[in-house]
Protein backbone atom coordinates (compact mmCIF):
# COMPACT_ATOMS: atom_id res chain seq x y z
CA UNK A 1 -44.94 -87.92 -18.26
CA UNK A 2 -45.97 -91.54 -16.96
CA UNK A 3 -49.51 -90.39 -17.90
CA UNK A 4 -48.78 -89.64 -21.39
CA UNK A 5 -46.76 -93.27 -21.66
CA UNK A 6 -49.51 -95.01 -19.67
CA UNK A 7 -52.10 -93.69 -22.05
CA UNK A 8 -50.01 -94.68 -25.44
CA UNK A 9 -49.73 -98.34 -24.10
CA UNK A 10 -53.52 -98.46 -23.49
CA UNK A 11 -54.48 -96.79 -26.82
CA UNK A 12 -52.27 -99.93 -28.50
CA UNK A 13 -53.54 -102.26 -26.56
CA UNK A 14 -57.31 -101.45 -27.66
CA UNK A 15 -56.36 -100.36 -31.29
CA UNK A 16 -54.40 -103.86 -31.53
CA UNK A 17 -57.25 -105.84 -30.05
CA UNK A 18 -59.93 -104.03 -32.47
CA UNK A 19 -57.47 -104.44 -35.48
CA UNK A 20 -56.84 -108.22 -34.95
CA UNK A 21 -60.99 -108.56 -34.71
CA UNK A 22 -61.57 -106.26 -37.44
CA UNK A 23 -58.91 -107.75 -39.95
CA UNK A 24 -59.79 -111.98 -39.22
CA UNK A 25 -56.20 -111.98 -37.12
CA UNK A 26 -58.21 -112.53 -33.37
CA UNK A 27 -61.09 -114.11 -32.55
CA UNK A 28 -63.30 -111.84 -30.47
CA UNK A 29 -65.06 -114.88 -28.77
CA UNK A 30 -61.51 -115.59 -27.35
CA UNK A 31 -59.75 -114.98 -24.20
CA UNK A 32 -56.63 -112.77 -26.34
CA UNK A 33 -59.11 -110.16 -27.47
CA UNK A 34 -60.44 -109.73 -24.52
CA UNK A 35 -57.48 -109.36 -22.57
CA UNK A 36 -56.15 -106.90 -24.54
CA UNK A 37 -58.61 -104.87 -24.92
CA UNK A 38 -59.86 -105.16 -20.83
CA UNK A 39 -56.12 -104.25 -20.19
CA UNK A 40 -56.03 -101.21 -22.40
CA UNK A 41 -59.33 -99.65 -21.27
CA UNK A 42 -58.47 -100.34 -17.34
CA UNK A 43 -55.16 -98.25 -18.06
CA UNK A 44 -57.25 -95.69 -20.06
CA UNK A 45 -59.43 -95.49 -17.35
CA UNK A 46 -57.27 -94.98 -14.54
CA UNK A 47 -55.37 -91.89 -16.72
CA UNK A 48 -58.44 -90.04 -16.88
CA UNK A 49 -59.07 -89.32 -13.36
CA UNK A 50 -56.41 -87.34 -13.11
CA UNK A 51 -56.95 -84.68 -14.70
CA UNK A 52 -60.66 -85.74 -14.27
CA UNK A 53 -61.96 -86.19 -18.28
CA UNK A 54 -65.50 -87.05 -18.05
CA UNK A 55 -66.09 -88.14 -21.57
CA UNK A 56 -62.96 -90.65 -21.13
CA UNK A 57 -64.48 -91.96 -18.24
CA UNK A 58 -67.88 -92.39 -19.49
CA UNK A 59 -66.44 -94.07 -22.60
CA UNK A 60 -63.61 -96.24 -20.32
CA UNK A 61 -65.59 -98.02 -17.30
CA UNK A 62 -68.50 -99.66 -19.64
CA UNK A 63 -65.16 -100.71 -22.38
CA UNK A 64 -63.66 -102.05 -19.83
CA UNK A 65 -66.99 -104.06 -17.86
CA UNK A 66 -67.71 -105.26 -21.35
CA UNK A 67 -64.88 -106.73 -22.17
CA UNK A 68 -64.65 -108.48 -18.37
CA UNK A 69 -68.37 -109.75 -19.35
CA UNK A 70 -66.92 -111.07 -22.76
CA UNK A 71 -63.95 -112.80 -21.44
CA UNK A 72 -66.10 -114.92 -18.45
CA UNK A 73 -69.25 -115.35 -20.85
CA UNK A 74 -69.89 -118.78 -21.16
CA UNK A 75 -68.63 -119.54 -25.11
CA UNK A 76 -70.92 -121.10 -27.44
CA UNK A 77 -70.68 -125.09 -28.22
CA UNK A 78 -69.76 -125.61 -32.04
């Protein structure tokens, strides 16, 4: 049952991340987004191992390193 929970949080936490990019609400370039959507994928992530999903996983650890690289890249001077 925690599983199930666990997983709904994640999924919001990535879908409300990619919605406030995709709609002009969240910069991407900004620490927000990129917690968000690290958060979600490392509690996607650690779901999937048990039951073991392979395609989850494959899909989960690079979300989640890619959105640890975006929130300590070095931003951009306007």
């Amino acid at each position: 049952m925690w599983g199930q929970s666990a997983s709904l949080w994640g999924a919001m936490l990535i879908l409300v991340a990619y919605a406030g990019h995709s709609m002009g609400w969240m910069n991407p370039r900004r620490a927000g987004n990129n917690i968000l959507d690290a958060v979600g994928s490392v509690i996607l992530g650690c779901v999937v191992f048990h039951p073991f999903q392979v395609g989850l996983v494959v899909t989960e650890i690079p979300w989640t390193l890619v959105c640890i690289y975006a929130f300590f890249r070095p931003q951009a001077q306007s």
